[in-house]
N, C-alpha and C. Protein backbone atom coordinates (compact mmCIF):
# COMPACT_ATOMS: atom_id res chain seq x y z
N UNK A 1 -12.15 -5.70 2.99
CA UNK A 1 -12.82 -6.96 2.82
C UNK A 1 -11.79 -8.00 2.43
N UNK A 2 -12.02 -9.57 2.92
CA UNK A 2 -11.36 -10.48 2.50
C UNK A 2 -11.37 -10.65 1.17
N UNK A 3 -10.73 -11.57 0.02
CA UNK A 3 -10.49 -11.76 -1.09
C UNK A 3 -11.27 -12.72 -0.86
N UNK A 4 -11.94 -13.55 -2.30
CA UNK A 4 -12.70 -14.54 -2.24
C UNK A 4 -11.49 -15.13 -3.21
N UNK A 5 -11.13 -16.23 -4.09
CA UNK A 5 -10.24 -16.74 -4.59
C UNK A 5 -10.20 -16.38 -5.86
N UNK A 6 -11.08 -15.91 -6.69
CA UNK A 6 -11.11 -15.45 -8.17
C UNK A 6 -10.94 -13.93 -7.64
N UNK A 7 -11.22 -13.40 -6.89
CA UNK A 7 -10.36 -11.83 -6.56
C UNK A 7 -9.06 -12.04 -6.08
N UNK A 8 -8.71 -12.80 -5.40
CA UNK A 8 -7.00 -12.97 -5.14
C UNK A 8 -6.05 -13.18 -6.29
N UNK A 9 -6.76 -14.24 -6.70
CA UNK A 9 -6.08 -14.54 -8.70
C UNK A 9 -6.30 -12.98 -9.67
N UNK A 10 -7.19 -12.62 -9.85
CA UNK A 10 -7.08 -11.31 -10.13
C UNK A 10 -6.06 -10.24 -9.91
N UNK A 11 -6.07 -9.87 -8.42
CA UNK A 11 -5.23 -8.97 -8.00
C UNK A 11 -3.69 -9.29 -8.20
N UNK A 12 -3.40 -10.72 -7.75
CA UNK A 12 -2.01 -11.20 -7.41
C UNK A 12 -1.48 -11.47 -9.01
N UNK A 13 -1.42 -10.77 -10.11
CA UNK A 13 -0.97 -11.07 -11.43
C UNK A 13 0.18 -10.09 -11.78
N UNK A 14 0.38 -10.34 -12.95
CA UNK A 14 1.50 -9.40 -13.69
C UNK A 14 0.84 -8.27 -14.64
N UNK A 15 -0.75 -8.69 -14.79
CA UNK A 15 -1.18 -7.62 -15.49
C UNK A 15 -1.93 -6.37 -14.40
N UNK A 16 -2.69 -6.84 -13.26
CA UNK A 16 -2.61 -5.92 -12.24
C UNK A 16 -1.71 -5.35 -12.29
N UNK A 17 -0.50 -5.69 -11.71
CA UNK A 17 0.64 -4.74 -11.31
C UNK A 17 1.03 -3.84 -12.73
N UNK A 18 0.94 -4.24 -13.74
CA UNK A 18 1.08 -3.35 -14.71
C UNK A 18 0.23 -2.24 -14.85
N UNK A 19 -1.40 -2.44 -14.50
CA UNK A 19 -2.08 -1.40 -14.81
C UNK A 19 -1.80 -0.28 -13.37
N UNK A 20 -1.83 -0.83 -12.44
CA UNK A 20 -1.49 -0.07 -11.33
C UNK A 20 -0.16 0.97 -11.70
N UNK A 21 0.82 0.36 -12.05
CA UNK A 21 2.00 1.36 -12.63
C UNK A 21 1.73 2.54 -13.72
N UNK A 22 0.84 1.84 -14.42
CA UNK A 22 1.23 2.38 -15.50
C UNK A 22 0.06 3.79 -16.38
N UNK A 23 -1.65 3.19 -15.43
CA UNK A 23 -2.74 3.62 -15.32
C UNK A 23 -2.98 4.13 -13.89
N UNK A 24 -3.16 3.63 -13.15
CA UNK A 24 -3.59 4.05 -11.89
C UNK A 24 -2.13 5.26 -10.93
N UNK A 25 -1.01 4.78 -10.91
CA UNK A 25 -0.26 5.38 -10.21
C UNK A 25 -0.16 7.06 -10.96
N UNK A 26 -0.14 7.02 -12.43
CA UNK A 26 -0.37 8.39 -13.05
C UNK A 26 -1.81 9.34 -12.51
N UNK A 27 -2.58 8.52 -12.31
CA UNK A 27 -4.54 9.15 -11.77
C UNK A 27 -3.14 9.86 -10.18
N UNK A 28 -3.04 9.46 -9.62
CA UNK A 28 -2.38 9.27 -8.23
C UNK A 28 -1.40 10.68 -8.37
N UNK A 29 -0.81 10.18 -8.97
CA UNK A 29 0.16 11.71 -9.11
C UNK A 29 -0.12 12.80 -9.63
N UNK A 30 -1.60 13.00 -10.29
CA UNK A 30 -2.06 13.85 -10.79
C UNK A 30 -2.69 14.31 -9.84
N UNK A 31 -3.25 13.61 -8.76
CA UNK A 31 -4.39 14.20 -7.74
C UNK A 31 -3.84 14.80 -6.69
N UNK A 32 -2.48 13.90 -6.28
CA UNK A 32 -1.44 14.79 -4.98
C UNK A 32 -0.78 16.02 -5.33
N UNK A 33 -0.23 15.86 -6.34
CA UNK A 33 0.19 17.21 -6.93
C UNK A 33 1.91 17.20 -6.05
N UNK A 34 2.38 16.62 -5.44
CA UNK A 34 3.57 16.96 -4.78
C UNK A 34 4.04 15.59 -4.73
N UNK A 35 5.62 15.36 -5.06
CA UNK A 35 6.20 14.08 -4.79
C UNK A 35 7.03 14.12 -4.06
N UNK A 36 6.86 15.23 -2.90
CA UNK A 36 8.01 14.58 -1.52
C UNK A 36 6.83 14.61 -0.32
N UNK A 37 7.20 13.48 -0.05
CA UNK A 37 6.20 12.93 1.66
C UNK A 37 7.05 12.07 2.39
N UNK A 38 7.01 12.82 4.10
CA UNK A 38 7.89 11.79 4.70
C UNK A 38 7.89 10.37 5.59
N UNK A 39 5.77 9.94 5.45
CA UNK A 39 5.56 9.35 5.82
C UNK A 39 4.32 9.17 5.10
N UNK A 40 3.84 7.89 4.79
CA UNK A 40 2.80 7.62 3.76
C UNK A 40 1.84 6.67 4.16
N UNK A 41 0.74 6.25 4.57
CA UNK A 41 -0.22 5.43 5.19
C UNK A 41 -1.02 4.88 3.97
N UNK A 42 -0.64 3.68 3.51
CA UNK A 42 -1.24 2.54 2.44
C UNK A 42 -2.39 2.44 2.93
N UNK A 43 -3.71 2.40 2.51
CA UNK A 43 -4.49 1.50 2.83
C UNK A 43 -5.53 0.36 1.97
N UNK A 44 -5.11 -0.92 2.42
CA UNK A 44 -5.37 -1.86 1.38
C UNK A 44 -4.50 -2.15 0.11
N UNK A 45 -3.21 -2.80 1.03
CA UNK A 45 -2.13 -2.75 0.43
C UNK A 45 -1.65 -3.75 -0.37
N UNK A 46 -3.14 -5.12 -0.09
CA UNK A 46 -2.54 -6.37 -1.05
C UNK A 46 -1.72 -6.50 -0.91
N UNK A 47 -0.77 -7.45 -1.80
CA UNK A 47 0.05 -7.73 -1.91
C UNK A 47 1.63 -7.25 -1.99
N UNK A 48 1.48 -5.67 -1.56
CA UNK A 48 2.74 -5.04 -1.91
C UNK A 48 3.08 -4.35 -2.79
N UNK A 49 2.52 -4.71 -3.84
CA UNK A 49 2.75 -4.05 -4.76
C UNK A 49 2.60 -2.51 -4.88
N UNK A 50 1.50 -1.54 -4.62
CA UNK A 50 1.54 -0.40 -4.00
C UNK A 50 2.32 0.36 -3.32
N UNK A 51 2.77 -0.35 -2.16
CA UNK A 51 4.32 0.40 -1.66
C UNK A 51 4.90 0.08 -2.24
N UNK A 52 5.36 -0.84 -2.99
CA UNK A 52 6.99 -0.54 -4.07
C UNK A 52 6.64 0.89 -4.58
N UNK A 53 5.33 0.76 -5.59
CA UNK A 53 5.34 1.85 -6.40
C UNK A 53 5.41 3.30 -5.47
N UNK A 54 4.58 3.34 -4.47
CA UNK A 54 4.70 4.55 -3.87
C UNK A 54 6.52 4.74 -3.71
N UNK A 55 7.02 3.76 -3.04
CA UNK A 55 8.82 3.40 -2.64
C UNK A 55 9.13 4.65 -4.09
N UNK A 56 8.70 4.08 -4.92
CA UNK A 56 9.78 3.97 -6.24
C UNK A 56 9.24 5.72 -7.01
N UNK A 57 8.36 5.80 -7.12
CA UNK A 57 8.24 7.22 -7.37
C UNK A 57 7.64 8.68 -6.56
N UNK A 58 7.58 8.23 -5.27
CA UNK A 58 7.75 9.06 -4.11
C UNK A 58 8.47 9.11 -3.01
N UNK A 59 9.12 8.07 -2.79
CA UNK A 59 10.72 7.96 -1.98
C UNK A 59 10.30 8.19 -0.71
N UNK A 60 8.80 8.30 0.05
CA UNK A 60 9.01 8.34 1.24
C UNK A 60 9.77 7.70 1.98
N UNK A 61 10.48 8.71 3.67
CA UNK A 61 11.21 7.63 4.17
C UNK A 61 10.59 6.99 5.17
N UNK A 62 9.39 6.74 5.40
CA UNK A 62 8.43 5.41 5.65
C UNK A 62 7.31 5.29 5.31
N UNK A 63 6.79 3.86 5.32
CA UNK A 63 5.47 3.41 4.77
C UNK A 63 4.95 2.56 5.46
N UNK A 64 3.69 3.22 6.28
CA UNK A 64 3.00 2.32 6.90
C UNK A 64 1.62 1.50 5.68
N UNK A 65 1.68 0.21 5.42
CA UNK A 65 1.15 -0.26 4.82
C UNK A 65 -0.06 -1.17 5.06
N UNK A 66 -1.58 -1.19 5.43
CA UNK A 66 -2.61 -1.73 5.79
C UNK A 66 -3.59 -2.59 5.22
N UNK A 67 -3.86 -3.39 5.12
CA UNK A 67 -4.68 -4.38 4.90
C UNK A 67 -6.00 -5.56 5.98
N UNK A 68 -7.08 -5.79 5.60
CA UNK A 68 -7.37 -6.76 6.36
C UNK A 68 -7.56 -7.89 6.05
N UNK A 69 -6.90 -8.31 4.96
CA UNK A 69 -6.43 -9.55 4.72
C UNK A 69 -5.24 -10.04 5.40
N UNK A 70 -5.21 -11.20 6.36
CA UNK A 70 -3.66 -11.54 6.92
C UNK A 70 -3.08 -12.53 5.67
N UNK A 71 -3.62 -12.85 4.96
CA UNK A 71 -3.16 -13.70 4.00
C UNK A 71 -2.25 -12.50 2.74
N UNK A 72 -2.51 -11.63 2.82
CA UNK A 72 -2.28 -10.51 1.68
C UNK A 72 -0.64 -9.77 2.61
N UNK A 73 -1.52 -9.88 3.92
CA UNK A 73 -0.10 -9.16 4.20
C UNK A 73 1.11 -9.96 4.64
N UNK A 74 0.51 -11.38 4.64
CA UNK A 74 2.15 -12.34 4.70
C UNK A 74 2.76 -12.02 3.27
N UNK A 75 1.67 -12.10 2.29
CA UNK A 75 2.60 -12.19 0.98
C UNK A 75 2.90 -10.58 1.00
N UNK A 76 2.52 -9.72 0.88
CA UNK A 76 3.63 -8.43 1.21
C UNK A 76 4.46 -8.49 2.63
N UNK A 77 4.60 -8.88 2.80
CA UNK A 77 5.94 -9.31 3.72
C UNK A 77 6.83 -9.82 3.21
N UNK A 78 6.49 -10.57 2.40
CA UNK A 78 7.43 -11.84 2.02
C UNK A 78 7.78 -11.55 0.31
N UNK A 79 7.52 -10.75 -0.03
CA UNK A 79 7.87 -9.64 -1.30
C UNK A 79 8.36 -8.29 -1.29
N UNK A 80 8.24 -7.37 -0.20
CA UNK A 80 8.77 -6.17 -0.06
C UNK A 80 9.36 -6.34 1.04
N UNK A 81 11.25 -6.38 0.88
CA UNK A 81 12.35 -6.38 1.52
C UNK A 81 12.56 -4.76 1.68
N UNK A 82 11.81 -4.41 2.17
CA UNK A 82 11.92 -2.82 2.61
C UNK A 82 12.00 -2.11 3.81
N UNK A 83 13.13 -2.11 4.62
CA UNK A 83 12.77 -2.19 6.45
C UNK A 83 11.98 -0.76 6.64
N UNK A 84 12.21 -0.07 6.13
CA UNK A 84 11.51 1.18 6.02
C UNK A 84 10.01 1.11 5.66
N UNK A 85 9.34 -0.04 4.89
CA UNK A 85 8.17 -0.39 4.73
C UNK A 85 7.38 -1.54 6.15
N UNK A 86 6.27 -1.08 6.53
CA UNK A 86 5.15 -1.75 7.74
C UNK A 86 4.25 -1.96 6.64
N UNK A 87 4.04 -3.63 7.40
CA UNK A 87 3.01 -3.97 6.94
C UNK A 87 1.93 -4.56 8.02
N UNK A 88 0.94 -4.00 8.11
CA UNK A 88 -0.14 -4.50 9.85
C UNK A 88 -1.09 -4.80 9.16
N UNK A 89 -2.10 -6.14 9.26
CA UNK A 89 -3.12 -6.37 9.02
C UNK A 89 -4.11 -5.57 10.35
N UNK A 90 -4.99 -4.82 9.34
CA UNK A 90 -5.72 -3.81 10.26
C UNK A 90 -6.90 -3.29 9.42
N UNK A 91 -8.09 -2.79 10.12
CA UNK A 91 -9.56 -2.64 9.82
C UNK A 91 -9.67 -0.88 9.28
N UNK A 92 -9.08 -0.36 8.11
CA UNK A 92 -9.62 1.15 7.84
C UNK A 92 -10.35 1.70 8.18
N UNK A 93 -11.20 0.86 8.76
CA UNK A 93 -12.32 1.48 9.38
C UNK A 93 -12.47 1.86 11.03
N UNK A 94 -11.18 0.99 11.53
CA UNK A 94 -10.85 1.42 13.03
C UNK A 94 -9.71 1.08 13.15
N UNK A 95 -9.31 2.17 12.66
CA UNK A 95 -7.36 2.18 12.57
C UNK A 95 -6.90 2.22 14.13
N UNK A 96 -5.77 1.49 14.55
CA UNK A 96 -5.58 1.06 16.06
C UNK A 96 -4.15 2.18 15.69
N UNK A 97 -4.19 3.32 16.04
CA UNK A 97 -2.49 4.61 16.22
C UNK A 97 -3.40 4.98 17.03
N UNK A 98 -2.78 5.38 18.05
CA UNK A 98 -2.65 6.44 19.07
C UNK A 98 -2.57 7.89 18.27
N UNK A 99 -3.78 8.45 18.88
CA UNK A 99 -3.73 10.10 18.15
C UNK A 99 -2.31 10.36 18.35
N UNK A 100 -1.86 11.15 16.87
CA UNK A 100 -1.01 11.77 16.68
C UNK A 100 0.67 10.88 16.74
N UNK A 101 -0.06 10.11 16.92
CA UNK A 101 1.83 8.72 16.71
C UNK A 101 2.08 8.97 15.39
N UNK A 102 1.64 8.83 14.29
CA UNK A 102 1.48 8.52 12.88
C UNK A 102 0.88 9.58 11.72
N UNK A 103 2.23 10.64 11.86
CA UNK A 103 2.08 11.41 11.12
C UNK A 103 1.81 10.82 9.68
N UNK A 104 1.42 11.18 8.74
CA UNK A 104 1.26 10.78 7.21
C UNK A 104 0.91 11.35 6.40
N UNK A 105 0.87 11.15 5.19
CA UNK A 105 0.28 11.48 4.01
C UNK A 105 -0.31 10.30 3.33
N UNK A 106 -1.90 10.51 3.10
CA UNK A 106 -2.97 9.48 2.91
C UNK A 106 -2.86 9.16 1.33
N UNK A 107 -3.05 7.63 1.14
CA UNK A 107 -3.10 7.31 -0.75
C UNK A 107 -4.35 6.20 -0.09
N UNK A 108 -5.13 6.03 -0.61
CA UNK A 108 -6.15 4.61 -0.72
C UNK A 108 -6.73 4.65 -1.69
């Protein structure tokens, strides 16, 4: 779903990104149970922030990153200098890969 403007202000802060690190990414690593993956499929990736963290304590060596906000994924574009990180504005609900292009390991 699109952001309405008091959910964009919300999400796009310094205290989001803190709880995501610091609360949510621990829920995350408790549930995968394994921290090597060699390809990782974001979905609803906001602003970026998510693939750093996945970047930073699972080291995949790529990240396809999804959103259907195009406004969310210019600004993760334009914040994660990661050539190894994709960012596609795209519908989770009718993901456009060709069976079997896009091996991964799922986080949403």
């Amino acid at each position: 779903m699109k952001l309405n403007y008091l959910e964009f202000l919300l999400v796009n802060n310094s205290i989001r990104a803190y709880v995501q690190e610091k609360y949510e990414l621990r829920i995350l690593m408790n549930m995968v149970g394994s921290n090597t993956f060699d390809s990782v499929l974001e979905i609803g990736c906001g602003n970026g922030n998510g693939a750093n963290l996945i970047r930073k304590y699972f080291n995949p060596r790529h990240i396809t990153a999804i959103d259907l906000d195009e406004k969310m994924i210019q600004i993760a574009r334009e914040t994660v200098l990661d050539e190894s990180t994709v960012f596609q504005v795209m519908d989770a609900s009718k993901l456009d890969f060709a069976n079997e292009s896009l091996r991964t390991d799922v986080f949403n």
